[in-house]
PDB file of N, CA and C in Angstrom:
ATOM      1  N   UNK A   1    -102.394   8.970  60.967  1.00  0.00           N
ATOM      2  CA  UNK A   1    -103.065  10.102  60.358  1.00  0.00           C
ATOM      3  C   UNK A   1    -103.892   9.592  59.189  1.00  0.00           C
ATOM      4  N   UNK A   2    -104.934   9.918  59.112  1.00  0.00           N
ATOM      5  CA  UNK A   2    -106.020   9.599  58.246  1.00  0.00           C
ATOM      6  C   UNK A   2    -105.923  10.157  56.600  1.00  0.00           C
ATOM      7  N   UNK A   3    -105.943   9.814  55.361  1.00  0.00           N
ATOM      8  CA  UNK A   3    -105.451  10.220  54.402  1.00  0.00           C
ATOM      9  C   UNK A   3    -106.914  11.635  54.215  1.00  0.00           C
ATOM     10  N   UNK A   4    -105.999  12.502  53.469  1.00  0.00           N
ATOM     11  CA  UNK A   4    -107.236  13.946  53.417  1.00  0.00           C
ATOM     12  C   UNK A   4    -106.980  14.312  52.392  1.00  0.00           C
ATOM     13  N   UNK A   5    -107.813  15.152  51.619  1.00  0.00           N
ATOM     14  CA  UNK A   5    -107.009  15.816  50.885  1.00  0.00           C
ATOM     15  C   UNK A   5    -106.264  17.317  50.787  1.00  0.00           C
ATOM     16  N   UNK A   6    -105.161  16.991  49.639  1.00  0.00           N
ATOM     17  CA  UNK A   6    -104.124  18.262  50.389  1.00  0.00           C
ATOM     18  C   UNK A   6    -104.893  19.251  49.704  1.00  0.00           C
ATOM     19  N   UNK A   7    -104.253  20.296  50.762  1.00  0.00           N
ATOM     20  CA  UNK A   7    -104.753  21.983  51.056  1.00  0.00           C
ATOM     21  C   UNK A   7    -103.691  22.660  49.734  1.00  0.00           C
ATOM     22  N   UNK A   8    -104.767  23.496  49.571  1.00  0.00           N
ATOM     23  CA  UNK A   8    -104.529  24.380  48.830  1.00  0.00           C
ATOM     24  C   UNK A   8    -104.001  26.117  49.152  1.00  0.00           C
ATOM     25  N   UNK A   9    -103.479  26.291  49.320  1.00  0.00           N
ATOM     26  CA  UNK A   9    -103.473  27.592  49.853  1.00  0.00           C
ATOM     27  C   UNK A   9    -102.503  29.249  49.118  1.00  0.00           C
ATOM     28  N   UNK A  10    -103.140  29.863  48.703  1.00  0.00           N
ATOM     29  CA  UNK A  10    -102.303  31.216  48.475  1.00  0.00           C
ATOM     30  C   UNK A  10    -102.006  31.897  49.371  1.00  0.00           C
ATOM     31  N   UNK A  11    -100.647  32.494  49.436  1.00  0.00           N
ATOM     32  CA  UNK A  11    -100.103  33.240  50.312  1.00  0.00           C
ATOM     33  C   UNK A  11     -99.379  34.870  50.705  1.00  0.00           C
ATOM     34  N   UNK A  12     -99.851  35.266  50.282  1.00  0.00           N
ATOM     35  CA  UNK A  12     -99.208  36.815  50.711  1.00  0.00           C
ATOM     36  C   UNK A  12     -98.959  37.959  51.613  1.00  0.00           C
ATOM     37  N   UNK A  13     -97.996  38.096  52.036  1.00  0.00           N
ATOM     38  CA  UNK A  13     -98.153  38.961  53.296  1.00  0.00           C
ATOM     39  C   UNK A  13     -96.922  40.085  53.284  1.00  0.00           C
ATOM     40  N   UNK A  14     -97.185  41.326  53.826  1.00  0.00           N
ATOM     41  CA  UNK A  14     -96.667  42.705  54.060  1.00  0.00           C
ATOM     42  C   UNK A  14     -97.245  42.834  55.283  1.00  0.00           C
ATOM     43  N   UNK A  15     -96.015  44.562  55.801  1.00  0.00           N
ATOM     44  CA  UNK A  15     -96.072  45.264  57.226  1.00  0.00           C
ATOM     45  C   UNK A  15     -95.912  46.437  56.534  1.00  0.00           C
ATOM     46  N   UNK A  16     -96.600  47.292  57.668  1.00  0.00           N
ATOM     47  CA  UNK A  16     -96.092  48.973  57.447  1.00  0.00           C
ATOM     48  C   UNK A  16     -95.339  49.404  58.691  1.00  0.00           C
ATOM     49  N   UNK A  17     -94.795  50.005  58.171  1.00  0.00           N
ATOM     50  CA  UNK A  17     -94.184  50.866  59.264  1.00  0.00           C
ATOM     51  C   UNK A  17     -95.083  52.068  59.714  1.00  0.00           C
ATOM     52  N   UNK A  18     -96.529  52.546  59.790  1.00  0.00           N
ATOM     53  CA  UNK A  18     -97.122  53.174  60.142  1.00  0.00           C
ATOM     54  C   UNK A  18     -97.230  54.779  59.678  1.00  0.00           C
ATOM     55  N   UNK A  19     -98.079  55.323  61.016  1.00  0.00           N
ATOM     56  CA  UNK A  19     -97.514  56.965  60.595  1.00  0.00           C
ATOM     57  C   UNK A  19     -96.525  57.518  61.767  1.00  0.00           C
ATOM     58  N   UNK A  20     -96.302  56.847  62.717  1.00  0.00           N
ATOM     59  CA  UNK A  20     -95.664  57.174  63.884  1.00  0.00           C
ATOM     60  C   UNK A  20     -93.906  56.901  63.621  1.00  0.00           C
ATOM     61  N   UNK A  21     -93.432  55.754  63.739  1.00  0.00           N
ATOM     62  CA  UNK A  21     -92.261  55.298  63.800  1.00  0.00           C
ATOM     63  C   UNK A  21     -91.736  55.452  62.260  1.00  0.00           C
ATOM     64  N   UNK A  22     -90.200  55.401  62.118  1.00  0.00           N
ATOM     65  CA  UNK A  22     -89.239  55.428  61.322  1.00  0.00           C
ATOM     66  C   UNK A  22     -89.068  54.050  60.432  1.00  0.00           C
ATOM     67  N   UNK A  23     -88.802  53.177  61.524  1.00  0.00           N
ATOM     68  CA  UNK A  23     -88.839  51.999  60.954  1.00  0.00           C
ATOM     69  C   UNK A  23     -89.950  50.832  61.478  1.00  0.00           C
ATOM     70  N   UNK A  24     -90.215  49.736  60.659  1.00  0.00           N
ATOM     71  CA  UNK A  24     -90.686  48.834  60.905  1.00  0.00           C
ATOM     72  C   UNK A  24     -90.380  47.746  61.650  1.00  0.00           C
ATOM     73  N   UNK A  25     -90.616  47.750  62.963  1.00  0.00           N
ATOM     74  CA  UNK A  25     -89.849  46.500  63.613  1.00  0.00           C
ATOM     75  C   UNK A  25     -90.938  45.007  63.649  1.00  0.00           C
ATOM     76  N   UNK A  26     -92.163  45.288  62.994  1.00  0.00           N
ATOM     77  CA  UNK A  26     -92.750  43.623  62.888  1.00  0.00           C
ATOM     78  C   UNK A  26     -91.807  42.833  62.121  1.00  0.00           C
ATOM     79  N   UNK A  27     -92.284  41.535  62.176  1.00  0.00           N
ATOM     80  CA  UNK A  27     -92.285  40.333  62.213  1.00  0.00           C
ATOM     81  C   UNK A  27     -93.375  39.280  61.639  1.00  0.00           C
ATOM     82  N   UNK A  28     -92.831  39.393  60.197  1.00  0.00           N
ATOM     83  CA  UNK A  28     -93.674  38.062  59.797  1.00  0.00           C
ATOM     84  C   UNK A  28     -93.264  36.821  59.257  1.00  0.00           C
ATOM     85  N   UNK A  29     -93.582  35.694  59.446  1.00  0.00           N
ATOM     86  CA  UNK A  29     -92.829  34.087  58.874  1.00  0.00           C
ATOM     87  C   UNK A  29     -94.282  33.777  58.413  1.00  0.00           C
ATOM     88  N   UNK A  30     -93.921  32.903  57.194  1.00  0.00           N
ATOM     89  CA  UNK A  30     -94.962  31.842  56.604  1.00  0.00           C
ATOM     90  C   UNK A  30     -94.102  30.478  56.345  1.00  0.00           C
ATOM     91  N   UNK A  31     -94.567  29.482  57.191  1.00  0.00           N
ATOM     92  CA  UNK A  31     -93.403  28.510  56.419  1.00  0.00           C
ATOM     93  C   UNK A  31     -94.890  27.329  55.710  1.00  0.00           C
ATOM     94  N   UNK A  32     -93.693  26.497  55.035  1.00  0.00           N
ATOM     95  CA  UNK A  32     -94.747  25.213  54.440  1.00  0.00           C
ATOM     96  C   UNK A  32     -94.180  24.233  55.399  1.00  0.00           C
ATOM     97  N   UNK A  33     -95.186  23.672  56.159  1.00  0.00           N
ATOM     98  CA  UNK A  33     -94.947  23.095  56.947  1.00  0.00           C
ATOM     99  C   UNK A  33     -94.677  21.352  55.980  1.00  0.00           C
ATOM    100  N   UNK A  34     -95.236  20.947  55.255  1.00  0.00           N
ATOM    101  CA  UNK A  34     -94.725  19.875  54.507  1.00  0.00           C
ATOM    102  C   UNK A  34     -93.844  19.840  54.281  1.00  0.00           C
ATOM    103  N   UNK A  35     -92.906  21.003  53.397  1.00  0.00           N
ATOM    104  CA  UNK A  35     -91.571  21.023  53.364  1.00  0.00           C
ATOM    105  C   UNK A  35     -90.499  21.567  53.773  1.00  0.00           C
ATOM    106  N   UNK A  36     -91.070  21.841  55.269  1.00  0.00           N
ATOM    107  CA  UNK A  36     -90.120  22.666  56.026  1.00  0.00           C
ATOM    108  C   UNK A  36     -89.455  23.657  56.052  1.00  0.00           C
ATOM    109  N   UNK A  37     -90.031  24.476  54.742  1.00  0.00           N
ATOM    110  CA  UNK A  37     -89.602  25.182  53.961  1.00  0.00           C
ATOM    111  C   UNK A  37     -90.402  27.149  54.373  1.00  0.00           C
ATOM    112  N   UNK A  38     -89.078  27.767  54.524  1.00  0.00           N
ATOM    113  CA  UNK A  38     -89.772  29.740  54.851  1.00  0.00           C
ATOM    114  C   UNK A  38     -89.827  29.916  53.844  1.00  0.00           C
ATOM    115  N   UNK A  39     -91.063  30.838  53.346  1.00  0.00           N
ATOM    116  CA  UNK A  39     -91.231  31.696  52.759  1.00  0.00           C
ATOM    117  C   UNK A  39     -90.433  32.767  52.769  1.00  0.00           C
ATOM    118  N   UNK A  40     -89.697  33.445  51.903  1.00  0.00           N
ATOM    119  CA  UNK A  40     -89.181  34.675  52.061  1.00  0.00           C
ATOM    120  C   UNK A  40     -90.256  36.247  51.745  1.00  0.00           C
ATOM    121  N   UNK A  41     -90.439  36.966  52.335  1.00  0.00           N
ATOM    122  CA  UNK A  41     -91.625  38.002  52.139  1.00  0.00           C
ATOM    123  C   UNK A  41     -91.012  38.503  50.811  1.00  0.00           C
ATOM    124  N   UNK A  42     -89.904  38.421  50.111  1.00  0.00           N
ATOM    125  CA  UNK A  42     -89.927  39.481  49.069  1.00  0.00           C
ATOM    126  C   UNK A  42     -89.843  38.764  47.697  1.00  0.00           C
ATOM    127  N   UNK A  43     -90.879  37.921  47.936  1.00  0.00           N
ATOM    128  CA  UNK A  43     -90.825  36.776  47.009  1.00  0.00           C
ATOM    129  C   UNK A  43     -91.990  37.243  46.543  1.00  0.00           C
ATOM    130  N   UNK A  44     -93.222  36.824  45.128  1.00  0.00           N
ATOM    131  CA  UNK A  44     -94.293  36.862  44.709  1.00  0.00           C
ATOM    132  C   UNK A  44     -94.882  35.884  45.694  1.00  0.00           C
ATOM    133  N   UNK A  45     -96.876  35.955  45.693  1.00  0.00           N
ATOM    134  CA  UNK A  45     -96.922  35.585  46.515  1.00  0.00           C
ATOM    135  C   UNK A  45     -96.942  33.576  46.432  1.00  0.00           C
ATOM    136  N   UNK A  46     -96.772  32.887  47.430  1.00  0.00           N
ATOM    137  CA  UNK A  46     -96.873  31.594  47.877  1.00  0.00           C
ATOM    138  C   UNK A  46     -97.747  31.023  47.367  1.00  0.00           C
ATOM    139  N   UNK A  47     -98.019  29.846  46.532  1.00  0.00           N
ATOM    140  CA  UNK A  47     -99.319  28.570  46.592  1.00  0.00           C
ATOM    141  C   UNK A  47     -98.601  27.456  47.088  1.00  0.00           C
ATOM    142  N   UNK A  48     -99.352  27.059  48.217  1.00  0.00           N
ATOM    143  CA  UNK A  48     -98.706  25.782  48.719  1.00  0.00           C
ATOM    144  C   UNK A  48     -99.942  24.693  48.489  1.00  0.00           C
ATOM    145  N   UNK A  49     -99.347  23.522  48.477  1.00  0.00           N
ATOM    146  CA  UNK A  49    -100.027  22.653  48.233  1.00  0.00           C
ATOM    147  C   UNK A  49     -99.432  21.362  49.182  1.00  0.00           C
ATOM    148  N   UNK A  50    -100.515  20.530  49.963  1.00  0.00           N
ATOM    149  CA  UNK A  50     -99.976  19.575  50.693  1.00  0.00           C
ATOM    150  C   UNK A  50    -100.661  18.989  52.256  1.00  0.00           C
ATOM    151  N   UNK A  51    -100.565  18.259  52.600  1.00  0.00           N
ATOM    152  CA  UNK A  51    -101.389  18.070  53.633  1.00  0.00           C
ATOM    153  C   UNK A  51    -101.395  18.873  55.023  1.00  0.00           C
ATOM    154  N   UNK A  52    -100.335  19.513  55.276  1.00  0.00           N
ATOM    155  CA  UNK A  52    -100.465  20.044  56.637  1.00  0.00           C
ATOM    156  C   UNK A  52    -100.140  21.631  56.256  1.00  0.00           C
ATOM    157  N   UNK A  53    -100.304  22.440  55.182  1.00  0.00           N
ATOM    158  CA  UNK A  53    -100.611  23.492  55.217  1.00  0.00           C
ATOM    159  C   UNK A  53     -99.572  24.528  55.682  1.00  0.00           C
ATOM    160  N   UNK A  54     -99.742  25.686  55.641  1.00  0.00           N
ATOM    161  CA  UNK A  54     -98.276  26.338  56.277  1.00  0.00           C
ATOM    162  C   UNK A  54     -98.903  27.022  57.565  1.00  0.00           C
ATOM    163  N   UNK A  55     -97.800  27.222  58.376  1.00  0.00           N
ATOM    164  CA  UNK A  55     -97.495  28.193  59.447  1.00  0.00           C
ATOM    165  C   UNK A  55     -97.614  29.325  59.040  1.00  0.00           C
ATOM    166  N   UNK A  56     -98.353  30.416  59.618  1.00  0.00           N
ATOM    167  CA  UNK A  56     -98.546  31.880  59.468  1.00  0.00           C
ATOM    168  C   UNK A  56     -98.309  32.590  60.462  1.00  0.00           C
ATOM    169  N   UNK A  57     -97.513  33.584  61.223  1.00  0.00           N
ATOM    170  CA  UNK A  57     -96.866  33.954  61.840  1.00  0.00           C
ATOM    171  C   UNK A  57     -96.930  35.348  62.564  1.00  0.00           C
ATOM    172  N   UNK A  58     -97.410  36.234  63.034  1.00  0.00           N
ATOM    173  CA  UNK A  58     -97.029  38.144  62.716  1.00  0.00           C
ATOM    174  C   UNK A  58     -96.635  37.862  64.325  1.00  0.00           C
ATOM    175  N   UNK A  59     -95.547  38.617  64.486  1.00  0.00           N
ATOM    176  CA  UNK A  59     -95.417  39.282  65.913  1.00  0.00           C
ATOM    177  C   UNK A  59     -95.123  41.131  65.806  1.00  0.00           C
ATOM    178  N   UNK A  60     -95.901  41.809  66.822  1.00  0.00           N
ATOM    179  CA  UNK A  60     -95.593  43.299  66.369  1.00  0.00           C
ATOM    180  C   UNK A  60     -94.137  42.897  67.324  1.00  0.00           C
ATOM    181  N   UNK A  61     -93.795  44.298  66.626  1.00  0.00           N
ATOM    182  CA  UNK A  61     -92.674  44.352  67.319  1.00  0.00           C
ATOM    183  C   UNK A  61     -92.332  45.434  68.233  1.00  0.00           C
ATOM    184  N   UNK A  62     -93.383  45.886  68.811  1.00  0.00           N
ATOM    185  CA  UNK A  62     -93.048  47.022  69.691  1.00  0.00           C
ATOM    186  C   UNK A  62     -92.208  48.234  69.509  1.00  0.00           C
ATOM    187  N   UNK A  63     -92.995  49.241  68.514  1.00  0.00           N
ATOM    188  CA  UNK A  63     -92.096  49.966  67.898  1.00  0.00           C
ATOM    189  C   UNK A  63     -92.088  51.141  69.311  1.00  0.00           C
ATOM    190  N   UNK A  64     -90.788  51.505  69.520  1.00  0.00           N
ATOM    191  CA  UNK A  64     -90.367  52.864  70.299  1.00  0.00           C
ATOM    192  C   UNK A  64     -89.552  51.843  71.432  1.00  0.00           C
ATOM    193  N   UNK A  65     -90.143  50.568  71.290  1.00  0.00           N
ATOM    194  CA  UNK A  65     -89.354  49.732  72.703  1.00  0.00           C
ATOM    195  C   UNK A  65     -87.566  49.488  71.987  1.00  0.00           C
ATOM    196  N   UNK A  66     -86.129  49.549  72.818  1.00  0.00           N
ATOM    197  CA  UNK A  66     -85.193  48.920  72.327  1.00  0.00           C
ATOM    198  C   UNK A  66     -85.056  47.505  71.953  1.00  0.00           C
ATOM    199  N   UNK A  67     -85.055  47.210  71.056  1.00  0.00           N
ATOM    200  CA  UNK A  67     -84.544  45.467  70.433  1.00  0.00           C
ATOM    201  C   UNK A  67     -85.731  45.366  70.154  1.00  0.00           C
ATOM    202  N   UNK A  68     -86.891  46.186  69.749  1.00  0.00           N
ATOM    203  CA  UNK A  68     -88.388  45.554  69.441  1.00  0.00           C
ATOM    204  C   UNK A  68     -88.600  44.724  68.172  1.00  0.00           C
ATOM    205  N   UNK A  69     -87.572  44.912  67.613  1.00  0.00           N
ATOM    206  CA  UNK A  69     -87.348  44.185  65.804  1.00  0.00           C
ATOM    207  C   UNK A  69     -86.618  43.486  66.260  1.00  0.00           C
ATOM    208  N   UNK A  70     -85.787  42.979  67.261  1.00  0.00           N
ATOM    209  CA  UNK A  70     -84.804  41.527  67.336  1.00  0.00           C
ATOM    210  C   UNK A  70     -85.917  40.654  68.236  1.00  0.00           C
ATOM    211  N   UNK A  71     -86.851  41.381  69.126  1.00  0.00           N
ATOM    212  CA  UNK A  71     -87.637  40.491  69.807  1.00  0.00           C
ATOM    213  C   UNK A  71     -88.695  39.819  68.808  1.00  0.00           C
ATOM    214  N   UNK A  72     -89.287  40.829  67.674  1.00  0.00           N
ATOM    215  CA  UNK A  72     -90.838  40.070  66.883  1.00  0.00           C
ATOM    216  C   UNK A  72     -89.795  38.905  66.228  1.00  0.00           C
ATOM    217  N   UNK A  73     -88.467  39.104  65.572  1.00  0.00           N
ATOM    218  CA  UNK A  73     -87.848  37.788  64.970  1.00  0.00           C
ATOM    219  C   UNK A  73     -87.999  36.991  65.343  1.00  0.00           C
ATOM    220  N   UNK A  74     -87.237  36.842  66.849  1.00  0.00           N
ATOM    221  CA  UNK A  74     -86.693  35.776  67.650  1.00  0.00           C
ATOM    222  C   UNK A  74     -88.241  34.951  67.774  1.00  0.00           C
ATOM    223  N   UNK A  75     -89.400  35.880  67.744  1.00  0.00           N
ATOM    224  CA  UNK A  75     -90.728  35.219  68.335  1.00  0.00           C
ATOM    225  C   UNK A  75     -91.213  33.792  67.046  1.00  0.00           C
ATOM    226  N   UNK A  76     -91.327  35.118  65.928  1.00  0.00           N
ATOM    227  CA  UNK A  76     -91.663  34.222  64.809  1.00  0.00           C
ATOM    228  C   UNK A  76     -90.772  32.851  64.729  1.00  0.00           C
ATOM    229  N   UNK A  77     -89.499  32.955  64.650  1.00  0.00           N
ATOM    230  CA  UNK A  77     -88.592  32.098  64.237  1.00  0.00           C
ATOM    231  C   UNK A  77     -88.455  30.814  65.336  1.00  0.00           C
ATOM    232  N   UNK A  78     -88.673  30.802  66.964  1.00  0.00           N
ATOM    233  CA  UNK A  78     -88.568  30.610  67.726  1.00  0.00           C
ATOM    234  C   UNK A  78     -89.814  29.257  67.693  1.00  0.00           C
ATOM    235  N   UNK A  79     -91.286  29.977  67.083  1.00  0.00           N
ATOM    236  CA  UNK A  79     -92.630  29.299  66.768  1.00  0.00           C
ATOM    237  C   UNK A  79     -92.369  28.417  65.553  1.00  0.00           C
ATOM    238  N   UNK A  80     -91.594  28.994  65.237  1.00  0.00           N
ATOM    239  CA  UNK A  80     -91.482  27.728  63.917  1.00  0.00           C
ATOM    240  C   UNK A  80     -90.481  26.962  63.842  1.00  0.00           C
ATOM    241  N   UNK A  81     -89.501  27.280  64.595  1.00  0.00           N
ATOM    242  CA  UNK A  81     -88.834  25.855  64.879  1.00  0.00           C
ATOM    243  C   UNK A  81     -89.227  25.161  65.988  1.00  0.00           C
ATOM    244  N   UNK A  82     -90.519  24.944  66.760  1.00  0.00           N
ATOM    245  CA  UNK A  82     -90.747  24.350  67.714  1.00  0.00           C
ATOM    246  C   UNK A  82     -91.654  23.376  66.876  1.00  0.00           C
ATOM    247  N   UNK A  83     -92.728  24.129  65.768  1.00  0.00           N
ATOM    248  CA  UNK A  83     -93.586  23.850  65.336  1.00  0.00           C
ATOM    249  C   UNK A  83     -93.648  22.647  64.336  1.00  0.00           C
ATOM    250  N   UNK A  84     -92.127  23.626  63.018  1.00  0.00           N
ATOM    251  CA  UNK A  84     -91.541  22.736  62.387  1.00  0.00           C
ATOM    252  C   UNK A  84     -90.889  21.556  62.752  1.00  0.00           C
ATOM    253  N   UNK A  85     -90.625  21.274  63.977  1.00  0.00           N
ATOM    254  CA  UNK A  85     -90.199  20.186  64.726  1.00  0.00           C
ATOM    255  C   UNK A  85     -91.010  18.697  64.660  1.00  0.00           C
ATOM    256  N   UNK A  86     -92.624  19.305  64.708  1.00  0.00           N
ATOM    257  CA  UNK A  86     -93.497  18.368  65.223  1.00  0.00           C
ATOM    258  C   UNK A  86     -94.836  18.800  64.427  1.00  0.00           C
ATOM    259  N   UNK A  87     -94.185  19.120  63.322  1.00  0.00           N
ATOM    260  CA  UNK A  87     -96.385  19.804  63.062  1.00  0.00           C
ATOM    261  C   UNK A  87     -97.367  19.296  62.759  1.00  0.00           C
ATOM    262  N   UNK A  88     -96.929  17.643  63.010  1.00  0.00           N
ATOM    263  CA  UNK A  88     -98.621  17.042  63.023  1.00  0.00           C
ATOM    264  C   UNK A  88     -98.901  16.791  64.622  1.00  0.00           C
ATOM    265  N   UNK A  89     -98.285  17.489  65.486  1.00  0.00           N
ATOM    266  CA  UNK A  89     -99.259  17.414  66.473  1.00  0.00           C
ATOM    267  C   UNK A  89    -100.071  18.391  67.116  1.00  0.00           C
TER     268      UNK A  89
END
């Protein structure tokens, strides 16, 4: 890998639960992929700094479907440990 310079990046992210449904079943992950490290959403927002930048994530979650909030998790979480595995490729 060729030396670059590291990325800069601010980070913030929210969901609504709409005007339709009760609850919110999205799904969002931000991780730093340098340090392998999730963001938690109820944190202020993220500056990462570093060469490979973070993972950004949304899966809806199919609100009115059953398990539509265990499926957007499993999606996000699923992408980033494949990702976090290997993310310079």
């Amino acid at each position: 890998m060729r030396n670059r310079e590291p990325l800069i990046v601010t980070v913030a992210a929210m969901t609504d639960v709409g005007l339709v449904r009760e609850q919110n079943e999205d799904a969002i992950l931000v991780g730093d992929l340098d340090r392998s490290v999730v963001w938690e959403l109820d944190e202020e927002p993220w500056v990462l700094t570093g060469q490979l930048g973070p993972l950004m994530v949304v899966c809806d979650g199919m609100g009115g479907v059953e398990g539509g909030e265990v499926a957007s998790d499993l999606g996000v979480r699923a992408l980033w440990t494949e990702v976090a595995a290997n993310p310079s490729a």
